[in-house]
N, C-alpha and C. Protein backbone atom coordinates (compact mmCIF):
# COMPACT_ATOMS: atom_id res chain seq x y z
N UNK A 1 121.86 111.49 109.85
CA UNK A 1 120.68 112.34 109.62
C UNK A 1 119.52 111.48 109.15
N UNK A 2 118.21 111.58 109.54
CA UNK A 2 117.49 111.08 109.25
C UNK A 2 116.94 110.93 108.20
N UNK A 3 116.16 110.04 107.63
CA UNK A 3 115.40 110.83 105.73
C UNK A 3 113.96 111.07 106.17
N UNK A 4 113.77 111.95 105.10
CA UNK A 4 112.53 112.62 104.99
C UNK A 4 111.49 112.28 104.42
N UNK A 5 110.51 111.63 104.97
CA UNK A 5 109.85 110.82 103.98
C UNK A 5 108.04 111.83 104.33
N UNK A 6 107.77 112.67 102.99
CA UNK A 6 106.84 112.54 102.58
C UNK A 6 105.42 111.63 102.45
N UNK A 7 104.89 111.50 102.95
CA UNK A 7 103.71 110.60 102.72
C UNK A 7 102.40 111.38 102.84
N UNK A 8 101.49 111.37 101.59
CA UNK A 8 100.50 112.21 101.04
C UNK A 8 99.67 111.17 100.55
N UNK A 9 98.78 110.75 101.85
CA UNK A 9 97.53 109.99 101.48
C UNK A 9 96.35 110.46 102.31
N UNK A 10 94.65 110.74 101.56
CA UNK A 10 93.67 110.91 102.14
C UNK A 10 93.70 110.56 103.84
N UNK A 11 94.02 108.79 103.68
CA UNK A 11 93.85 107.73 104.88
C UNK A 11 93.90 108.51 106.30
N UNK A 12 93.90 108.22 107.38
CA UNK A 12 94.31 108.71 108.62
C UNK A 12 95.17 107.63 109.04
N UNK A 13 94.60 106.24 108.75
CA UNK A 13 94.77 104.81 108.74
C UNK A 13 96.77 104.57 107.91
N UNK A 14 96.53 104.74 106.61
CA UNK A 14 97.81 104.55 106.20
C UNK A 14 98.84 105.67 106.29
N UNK A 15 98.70 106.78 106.66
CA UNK A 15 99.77 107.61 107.49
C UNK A 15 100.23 107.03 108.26
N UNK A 16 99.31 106.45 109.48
CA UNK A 16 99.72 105.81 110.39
C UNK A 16 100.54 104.56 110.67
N UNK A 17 100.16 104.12 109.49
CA UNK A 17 100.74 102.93 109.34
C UNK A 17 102.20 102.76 108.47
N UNK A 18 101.94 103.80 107.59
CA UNK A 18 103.91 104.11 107.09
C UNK A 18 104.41 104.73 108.37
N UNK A 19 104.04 105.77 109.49
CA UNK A 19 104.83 105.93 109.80
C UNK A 19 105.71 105.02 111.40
N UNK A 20 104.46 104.01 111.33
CA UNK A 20 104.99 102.87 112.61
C UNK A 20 106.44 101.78 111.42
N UNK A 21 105.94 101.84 110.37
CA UNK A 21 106.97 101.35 109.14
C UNK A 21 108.11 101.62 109.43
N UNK A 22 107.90 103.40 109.07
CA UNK A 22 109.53 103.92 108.66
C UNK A 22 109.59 104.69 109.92
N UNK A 23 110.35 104.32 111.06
CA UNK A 23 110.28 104.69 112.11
C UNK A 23 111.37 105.17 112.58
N UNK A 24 111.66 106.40 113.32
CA UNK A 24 112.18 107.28 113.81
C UNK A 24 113.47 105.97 114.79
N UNK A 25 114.26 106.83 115.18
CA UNK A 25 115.39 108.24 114.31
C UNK A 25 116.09 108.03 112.91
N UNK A 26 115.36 106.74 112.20
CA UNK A 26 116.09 106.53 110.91
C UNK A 26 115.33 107.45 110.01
N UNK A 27 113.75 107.60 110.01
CA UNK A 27 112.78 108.46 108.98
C UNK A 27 112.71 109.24 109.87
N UNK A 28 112.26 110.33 109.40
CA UNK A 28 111.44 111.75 109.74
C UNK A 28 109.74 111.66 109.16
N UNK A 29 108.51 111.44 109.14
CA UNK A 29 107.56 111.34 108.39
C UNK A 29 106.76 112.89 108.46
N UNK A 30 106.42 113.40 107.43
CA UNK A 30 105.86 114.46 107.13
C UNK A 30 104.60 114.09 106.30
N UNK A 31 103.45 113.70 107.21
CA UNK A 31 101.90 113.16 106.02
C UNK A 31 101.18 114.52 105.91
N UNK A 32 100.33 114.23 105.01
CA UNK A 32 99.50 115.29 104.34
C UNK A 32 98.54 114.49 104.00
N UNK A 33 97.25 115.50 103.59
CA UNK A 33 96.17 114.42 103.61
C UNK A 33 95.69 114.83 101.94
N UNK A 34 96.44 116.24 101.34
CA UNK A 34 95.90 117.09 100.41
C UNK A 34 96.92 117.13 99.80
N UNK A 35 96.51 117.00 97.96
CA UNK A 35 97.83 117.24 97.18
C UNK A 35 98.53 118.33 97.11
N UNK A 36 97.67 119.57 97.07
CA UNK A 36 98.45 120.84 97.34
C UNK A 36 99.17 120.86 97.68
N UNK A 37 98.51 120.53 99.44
CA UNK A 37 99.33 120.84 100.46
C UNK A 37 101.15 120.27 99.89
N UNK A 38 101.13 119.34 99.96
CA UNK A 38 102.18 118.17 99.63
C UNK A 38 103.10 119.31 98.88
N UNK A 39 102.50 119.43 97.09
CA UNK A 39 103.48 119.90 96.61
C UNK A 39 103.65 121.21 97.07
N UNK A 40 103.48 121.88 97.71
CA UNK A 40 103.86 123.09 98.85
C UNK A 40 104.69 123.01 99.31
N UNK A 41 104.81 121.81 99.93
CA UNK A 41 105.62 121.62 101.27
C UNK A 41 107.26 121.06 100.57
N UNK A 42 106.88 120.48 99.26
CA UNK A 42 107.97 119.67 98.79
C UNK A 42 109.11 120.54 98.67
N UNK A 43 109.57 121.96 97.94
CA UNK A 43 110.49 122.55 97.42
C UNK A 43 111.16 122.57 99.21
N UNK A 44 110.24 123.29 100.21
CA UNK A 44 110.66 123.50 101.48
C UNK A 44 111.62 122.57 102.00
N UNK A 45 110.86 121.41 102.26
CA UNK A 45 111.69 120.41 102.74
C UNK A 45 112.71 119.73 102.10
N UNK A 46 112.23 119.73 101.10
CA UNK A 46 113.10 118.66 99.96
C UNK A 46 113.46 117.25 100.49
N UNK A 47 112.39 116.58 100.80
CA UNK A 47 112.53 115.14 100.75
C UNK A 47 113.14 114.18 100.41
N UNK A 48 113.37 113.24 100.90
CA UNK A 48 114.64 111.87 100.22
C UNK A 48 113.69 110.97 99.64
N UNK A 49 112.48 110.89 100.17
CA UNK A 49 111.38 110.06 99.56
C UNK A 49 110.07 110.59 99.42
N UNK A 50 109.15 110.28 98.49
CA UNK A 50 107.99 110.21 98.76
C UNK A 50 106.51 109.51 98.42
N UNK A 51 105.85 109.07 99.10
CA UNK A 51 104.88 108.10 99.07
C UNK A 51 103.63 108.60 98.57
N UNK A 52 103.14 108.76 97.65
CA UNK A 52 101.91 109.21 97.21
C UNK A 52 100.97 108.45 96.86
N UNK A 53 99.62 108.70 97.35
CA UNK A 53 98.20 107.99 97.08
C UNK A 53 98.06 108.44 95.89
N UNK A 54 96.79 107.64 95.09
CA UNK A 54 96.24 108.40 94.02
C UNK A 54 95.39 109.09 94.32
N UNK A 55 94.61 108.58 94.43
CA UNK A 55 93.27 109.86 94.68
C UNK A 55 93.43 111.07 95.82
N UNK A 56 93.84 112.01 95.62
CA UNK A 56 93.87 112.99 96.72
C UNK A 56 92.63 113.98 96.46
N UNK A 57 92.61 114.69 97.52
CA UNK A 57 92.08 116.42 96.97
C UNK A 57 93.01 117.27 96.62
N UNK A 58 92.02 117.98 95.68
CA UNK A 58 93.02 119.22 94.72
C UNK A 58 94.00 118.69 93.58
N UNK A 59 94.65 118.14 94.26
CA UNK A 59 96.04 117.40 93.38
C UNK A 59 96.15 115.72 93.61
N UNK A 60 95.96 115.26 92.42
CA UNK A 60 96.27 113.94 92.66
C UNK A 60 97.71 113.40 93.06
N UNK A 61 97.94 112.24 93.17
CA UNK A 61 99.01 111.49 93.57
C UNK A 61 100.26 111.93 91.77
N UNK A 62 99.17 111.65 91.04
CA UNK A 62 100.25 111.59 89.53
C UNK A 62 100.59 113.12 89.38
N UNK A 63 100.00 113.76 90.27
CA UNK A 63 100.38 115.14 89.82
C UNK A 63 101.32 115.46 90.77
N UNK A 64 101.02 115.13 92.22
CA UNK A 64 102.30 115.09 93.28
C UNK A 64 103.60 114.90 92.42
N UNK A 65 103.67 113.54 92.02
CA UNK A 65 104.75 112.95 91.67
C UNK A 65 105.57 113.80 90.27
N UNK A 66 104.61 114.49 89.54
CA UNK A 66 105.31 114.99 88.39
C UNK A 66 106.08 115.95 89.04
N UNK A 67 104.97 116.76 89.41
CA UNK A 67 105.80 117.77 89.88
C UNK A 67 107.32 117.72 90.98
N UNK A 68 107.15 116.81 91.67
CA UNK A 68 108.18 116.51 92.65
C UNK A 68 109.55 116.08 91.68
N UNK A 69 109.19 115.12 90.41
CA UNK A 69 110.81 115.36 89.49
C UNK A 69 110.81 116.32 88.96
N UNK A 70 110.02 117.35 88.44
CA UNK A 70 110.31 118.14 88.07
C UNK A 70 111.08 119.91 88.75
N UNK A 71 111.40 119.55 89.97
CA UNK A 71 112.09 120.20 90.81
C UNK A 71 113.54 119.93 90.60
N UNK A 72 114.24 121.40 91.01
CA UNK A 72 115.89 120.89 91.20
C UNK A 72 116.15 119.73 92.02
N UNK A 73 117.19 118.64 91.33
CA UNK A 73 117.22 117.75 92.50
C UNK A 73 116.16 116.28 92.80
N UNK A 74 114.97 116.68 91.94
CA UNK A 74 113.68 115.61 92.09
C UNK A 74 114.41 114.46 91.53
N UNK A 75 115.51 114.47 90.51
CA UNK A 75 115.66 112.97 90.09
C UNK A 75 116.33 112.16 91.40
N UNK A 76 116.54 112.86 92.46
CA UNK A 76 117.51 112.01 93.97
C UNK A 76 115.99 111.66 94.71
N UNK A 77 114.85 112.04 94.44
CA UNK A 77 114.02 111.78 94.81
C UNK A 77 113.39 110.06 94.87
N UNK A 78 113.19 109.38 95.99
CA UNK A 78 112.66 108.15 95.76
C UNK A 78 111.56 108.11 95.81
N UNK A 79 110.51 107.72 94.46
CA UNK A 79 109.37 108.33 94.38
C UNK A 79 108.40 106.98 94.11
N UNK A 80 107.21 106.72 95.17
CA UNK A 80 106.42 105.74 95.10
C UNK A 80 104.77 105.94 94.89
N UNK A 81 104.39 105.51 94.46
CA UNK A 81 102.54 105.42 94.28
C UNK A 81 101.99 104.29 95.19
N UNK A 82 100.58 104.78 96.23
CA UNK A 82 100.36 103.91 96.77
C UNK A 82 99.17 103.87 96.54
N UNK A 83 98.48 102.55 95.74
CA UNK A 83 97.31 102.55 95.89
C UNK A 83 96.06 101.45 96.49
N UNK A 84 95.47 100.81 96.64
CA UNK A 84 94.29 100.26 97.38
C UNK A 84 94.51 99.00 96.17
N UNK A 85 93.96 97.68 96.85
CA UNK A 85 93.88 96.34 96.57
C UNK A 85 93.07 96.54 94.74
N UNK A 86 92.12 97.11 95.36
CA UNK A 86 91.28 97.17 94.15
C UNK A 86 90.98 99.05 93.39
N UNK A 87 92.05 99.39 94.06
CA UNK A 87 91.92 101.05 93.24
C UNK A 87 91.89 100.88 91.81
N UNK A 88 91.76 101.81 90.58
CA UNK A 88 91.52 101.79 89.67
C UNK A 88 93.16 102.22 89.49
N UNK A 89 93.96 102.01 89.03
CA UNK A 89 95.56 102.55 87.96
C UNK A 89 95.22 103.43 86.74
N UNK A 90 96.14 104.42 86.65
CA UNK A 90 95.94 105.19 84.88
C UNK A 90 97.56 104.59 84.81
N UNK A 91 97.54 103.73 83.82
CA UNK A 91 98.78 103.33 83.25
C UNK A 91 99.30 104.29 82.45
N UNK A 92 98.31 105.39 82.19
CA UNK A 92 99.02 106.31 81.12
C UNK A 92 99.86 107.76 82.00
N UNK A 93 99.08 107.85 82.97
CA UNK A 93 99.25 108.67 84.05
C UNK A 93 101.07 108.18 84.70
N UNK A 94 101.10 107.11 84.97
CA UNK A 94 101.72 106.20 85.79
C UNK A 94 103.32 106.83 84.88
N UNK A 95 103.04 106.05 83.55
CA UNK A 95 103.68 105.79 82.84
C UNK A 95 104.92 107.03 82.66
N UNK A 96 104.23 108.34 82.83
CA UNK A 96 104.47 109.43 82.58
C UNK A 96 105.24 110.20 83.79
N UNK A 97 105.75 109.32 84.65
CA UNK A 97 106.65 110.07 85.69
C UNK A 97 107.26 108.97 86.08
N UNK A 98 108.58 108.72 86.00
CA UNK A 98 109.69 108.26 86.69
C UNK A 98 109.45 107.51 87.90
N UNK A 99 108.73 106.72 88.17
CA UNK A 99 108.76 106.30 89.85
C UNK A 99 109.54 104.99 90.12
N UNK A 100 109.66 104.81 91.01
CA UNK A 100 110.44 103.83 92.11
C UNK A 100 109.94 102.29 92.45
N UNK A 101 108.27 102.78 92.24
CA UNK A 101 107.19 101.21 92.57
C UNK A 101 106.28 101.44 92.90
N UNK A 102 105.58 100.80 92.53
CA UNK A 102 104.14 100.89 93.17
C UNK A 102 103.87 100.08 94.93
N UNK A 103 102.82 100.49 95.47
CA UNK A 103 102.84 100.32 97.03
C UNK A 103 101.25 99.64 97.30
N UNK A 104 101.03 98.52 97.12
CA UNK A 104 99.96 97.99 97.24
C UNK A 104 99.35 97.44 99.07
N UNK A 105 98.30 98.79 99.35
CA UNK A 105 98.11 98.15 100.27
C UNK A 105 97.22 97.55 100.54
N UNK A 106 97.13 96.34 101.54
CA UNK A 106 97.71 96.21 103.10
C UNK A 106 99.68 95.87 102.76
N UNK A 107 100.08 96.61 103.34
CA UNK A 107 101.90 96.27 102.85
C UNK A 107 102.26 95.65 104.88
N UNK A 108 103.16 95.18 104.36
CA UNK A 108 104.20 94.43 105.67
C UNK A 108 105.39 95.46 105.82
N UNK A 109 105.32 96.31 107.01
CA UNK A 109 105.86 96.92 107.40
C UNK A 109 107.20 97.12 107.22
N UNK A 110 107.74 96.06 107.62
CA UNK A 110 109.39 95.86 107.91
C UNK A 110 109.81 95.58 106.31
N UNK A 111 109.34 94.99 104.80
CA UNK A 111 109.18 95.08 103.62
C UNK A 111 109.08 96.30 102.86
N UNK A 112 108.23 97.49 103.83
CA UNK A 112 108.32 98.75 103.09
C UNK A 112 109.34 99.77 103.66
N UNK A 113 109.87 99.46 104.80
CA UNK A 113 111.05 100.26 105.44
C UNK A 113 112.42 99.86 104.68
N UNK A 114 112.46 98.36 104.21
CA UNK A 114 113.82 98.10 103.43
C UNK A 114 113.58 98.09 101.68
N UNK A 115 112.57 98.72 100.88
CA UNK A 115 111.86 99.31 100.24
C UNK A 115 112.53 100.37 99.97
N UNK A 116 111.97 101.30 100.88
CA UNK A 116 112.17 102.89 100.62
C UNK A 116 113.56 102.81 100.96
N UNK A 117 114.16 102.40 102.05
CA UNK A 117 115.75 102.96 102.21
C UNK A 117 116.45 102.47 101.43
N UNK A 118 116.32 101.09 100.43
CA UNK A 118 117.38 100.85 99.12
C UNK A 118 117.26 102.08 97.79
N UNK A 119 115.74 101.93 97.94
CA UNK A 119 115.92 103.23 96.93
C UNK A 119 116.35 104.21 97.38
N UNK A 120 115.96 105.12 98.15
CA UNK A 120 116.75 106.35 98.69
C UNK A 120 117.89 106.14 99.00
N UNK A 121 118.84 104.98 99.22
CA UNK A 121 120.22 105.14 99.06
C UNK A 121 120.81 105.05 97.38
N UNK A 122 120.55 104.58 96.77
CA UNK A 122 120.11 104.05 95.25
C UNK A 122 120.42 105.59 94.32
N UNK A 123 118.86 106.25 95.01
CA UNK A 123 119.19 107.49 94.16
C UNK A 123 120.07 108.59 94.68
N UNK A 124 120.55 108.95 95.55
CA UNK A 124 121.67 109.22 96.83
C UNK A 124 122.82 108.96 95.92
N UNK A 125 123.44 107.99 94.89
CA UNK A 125 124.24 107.28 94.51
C UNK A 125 124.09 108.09 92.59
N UNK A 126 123.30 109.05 92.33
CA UNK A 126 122.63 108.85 91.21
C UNK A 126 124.07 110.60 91.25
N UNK A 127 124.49 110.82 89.97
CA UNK A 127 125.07 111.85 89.71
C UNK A 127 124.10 113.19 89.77
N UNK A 128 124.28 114.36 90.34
CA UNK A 128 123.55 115.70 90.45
C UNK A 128 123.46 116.47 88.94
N UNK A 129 122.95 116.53 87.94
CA UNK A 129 123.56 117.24 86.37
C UNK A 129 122.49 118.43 86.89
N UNK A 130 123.37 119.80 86.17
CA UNK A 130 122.85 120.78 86.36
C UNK A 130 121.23 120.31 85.29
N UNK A 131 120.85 121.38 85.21
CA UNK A 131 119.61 121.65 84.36
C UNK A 131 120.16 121.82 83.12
N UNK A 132 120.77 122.88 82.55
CA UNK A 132 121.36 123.37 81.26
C UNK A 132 123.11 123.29 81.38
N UNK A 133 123.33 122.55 79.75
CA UNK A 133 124.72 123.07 80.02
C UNK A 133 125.63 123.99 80.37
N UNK A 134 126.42 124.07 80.32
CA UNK A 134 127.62 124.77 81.15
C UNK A 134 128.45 125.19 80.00
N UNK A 135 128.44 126.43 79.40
CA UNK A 135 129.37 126.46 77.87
C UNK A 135 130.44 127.73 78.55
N UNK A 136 131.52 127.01 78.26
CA UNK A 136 132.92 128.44 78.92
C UNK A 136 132.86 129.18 77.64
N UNK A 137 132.84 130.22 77.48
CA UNK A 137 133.36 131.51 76.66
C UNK A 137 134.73 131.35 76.27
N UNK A 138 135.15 130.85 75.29
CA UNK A 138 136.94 131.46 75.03
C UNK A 138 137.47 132.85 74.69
N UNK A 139 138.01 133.42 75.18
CA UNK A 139 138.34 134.80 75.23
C UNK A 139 139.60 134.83 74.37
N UNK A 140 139.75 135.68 73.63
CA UNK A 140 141.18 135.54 72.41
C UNK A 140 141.57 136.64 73.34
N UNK A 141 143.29 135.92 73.25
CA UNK A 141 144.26 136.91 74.17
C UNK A 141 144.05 138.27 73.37
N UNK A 142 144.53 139.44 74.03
CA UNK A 142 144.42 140.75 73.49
C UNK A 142 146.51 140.53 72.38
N UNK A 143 146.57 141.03 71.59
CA UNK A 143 147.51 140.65 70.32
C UNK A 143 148.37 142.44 70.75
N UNK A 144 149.70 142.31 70.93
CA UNK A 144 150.13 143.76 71.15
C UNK A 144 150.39 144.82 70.10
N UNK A 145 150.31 145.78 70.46
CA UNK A 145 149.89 146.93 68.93
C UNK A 145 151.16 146.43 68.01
N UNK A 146 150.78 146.89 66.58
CA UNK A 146 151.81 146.32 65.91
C UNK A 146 152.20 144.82 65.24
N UNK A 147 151.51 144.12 66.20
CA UNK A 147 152.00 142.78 66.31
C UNK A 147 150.88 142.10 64.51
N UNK A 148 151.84 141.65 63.82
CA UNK A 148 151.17 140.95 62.73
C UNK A 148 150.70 139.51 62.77
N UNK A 149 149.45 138.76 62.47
CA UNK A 149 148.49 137.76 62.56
C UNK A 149 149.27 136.82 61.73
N UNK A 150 149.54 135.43 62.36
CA UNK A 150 150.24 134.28 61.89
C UNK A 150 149.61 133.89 60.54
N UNK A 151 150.35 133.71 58.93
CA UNK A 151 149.54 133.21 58.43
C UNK A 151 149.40 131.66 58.57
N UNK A 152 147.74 131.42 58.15
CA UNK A 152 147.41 130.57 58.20
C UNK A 152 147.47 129.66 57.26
N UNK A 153 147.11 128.28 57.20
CA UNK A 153 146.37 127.79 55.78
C UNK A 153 145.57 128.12 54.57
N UNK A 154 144.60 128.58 55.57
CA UNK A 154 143.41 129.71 54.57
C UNK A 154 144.63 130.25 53.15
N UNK A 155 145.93 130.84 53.39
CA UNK A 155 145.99 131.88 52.40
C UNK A 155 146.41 130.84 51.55
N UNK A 156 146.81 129.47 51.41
CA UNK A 156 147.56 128.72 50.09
C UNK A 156 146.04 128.47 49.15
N UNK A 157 146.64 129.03 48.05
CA UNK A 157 145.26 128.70 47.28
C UNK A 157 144.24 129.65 46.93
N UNK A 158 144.51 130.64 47.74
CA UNK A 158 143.56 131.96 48.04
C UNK A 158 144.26 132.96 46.84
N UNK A 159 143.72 133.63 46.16
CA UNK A 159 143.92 134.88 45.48
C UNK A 159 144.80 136.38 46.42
N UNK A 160 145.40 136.86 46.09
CA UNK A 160 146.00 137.80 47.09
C UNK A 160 147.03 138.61 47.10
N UNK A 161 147.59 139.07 47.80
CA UNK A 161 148.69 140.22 47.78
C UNK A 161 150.04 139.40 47.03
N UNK A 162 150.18 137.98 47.71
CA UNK A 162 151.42 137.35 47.63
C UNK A 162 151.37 136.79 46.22
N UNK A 163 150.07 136.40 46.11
CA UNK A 163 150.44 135.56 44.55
C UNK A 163 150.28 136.75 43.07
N UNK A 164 149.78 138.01 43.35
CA UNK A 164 149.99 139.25 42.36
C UNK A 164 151.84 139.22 42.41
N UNK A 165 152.31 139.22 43.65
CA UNK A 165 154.10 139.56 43.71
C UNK A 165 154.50 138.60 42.38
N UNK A 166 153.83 137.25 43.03
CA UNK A 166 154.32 136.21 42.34
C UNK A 166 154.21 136.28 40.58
N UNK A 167 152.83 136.87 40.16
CA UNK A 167 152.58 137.24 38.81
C UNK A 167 153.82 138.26 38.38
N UNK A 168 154.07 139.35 38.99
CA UNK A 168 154.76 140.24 38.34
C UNK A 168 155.95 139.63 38.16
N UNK A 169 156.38 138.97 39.42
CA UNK A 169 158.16 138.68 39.02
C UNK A 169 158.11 137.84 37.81
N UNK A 170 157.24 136.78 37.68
CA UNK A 170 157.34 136.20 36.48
C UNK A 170 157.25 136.59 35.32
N UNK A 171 155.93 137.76 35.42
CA UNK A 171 156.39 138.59 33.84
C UNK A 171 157.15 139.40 33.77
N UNK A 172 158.07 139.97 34.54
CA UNK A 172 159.48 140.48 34.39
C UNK A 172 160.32 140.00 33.96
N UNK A 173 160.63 138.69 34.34
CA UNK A 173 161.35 137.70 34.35
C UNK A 173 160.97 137.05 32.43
N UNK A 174 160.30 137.22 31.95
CA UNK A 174 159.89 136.94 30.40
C UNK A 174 160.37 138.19 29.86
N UNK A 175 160.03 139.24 30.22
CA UNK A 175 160.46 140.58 29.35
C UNK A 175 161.87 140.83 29.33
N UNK A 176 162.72 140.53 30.54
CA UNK A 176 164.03 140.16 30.36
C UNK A 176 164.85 139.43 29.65
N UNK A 177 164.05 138.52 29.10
CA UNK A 177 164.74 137.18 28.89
C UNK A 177 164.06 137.04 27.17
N UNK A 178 163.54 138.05 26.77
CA UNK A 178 162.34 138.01 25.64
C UNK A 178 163.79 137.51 24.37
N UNK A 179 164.44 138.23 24.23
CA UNK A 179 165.79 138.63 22.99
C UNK A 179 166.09 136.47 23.43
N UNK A 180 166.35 136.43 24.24
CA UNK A 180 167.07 134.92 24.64
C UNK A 180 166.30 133.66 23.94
N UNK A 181 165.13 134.15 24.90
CA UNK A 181 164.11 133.52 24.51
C UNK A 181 163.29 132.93 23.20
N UNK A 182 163.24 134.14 22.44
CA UNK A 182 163.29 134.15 20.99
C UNK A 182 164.36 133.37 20.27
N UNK A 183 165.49 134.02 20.35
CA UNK A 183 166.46 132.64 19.72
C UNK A 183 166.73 131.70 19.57
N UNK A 184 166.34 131.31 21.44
CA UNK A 184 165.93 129.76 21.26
C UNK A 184 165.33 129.08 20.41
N UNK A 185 164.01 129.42 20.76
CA UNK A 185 163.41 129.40 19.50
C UNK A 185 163.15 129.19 18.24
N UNK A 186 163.88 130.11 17.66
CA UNK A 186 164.58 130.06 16.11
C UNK A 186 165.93 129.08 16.21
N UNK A 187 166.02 128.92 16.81
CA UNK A 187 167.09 127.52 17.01
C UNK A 187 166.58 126.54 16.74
N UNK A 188 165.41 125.82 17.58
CA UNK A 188 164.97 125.10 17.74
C UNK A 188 163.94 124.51 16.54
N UNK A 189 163.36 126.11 15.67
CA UNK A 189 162.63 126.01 14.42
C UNK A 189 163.70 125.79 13.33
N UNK A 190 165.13 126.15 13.45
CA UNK A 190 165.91 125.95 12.33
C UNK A 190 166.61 124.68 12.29
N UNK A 191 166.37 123.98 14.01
CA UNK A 191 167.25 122.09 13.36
C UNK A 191 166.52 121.28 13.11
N UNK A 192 164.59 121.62 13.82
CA UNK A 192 163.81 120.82 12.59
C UNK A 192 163.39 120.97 11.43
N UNK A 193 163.81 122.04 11.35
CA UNK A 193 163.46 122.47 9.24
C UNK A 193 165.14 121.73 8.76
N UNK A 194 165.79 121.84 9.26
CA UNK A 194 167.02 121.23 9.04
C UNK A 194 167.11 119.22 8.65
N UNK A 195 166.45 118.95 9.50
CA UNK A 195 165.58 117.29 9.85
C UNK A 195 164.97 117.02 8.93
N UNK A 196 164.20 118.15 8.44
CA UNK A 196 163.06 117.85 7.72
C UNK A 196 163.79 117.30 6.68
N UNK A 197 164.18 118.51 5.92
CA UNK A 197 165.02 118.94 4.80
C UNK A 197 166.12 118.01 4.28
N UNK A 198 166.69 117.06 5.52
CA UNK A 198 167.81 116.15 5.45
C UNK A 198 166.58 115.04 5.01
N UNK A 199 165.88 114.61 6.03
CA UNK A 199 165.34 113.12 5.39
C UNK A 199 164.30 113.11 4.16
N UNK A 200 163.87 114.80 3.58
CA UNK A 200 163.56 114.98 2.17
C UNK A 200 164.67 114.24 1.32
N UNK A 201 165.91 114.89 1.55
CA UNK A 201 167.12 114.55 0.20
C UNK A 201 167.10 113.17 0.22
N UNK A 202 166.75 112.36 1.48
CA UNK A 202 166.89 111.07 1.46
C UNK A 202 166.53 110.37 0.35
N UNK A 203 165.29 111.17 0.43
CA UNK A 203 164.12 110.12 -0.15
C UNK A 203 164.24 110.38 -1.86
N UNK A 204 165.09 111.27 -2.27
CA UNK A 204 165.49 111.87 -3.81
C UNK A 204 166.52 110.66 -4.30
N UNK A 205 166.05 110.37 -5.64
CA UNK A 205 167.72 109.45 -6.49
C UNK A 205 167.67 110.76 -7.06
N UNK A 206 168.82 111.17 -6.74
CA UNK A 206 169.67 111.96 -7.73
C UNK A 206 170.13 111.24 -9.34
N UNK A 207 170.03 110.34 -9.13
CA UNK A 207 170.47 109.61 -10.66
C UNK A 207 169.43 110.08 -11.83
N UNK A 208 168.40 109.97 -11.33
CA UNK A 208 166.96 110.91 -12.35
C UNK A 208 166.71 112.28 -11.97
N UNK A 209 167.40 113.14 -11.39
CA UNK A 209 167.76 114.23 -11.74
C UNK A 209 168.19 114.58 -12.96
């Protein structure tokens, strides 16, 4: 299949002369003499390349060109500026759209045919990314009636049904045990008063009694 090459210059002269360049049945050439026109024609055809002057009518060359990446697809676009020996450049203009090279003419024919077709194979080679991402929805399975929710992590640590269980058994578990408990206790208060009481006598001479 052939490529489509766009070329949108005032000239009558350099139409003519890209299209003895990029010459049939390898190009297709579609010139325009008007920027409008051009970006009109661009969404239609959708071009593999395109060659833009600066100075047009209506629409300049920098405006061709924005607009042409800014289409679905414009980044596969091989996109060139062509301007005159001594034309004036907006480097700021320039700067501000993606292009391929600049096209200084008088150009050597057979130089601008292996030109345009490295780039247009080049960007041909370039990955398609939609515009906006692509986000899948996760859908939570439907859970069957009845069916109780796995616990999670969330509940260790959390205040709740399970750790109230946990409070009560334990103070049950004290009120049961209260009589036991207590004695211990008094056990435990009667062999150190016992301790005490022993290493008191120690410390007594009974002889000065």
């Amino acid at each position: 299949m052939a490529y489509k090459v766009i070329v949108v210059d005032s000239s009558p002269s350099l139409q003519k002369a890209v299209e003895l360049a990029l010459a049939a049945p390898e190009f297709t050439i579609f010139p325009f003499s008007d920027g409008l026109e051009a970006i009109n024609a661009i969404a239609g055809l959708r071009p593999d390349a395109i060659l833009a002057g600066l100075s047009l009518p209506t629409k300049d060359g920098y405006e061709v060109a924005g607009f042409a990446r800014s289409q679905e697809g414009g980044r596969q676009i091989a996109l060139f500026f062509v301007r005159g020996a001594f034309e004036p450049l907006d480097l700021r203009k320039v700067s501000e759209v993606d292009h391929d090279g600049i096209i200084v003419k008088p150009f050597d024919g057979e130089s601008l045919a292996d030109l345009v077709r490295e780039a247009i194979d080049r960007k041909k080679e370039l990955p398609s990314l939609p515009e906006e991402p692509v986000v899948e929805e996760v859908v939570e399975p439907e859970k069957p009636p009845g069916s109780v929710p796995a616990a999670g992590p969330a509940v260790l640590g959390c205040p709740g049904e399970l750790e109230e269980k946990i409070r009560a058994i334990v103070r049950e578990e004290i009120r049961n045990n209260r009589g036991e408990l207590e004695k211990l206790a008094g056990e435990v208060v009667s062999a150190e008063f016992k301790k005490m009481l022993v290493e008191e006598l120690k410390g007594i001479d009974t002889r000065k009694i």
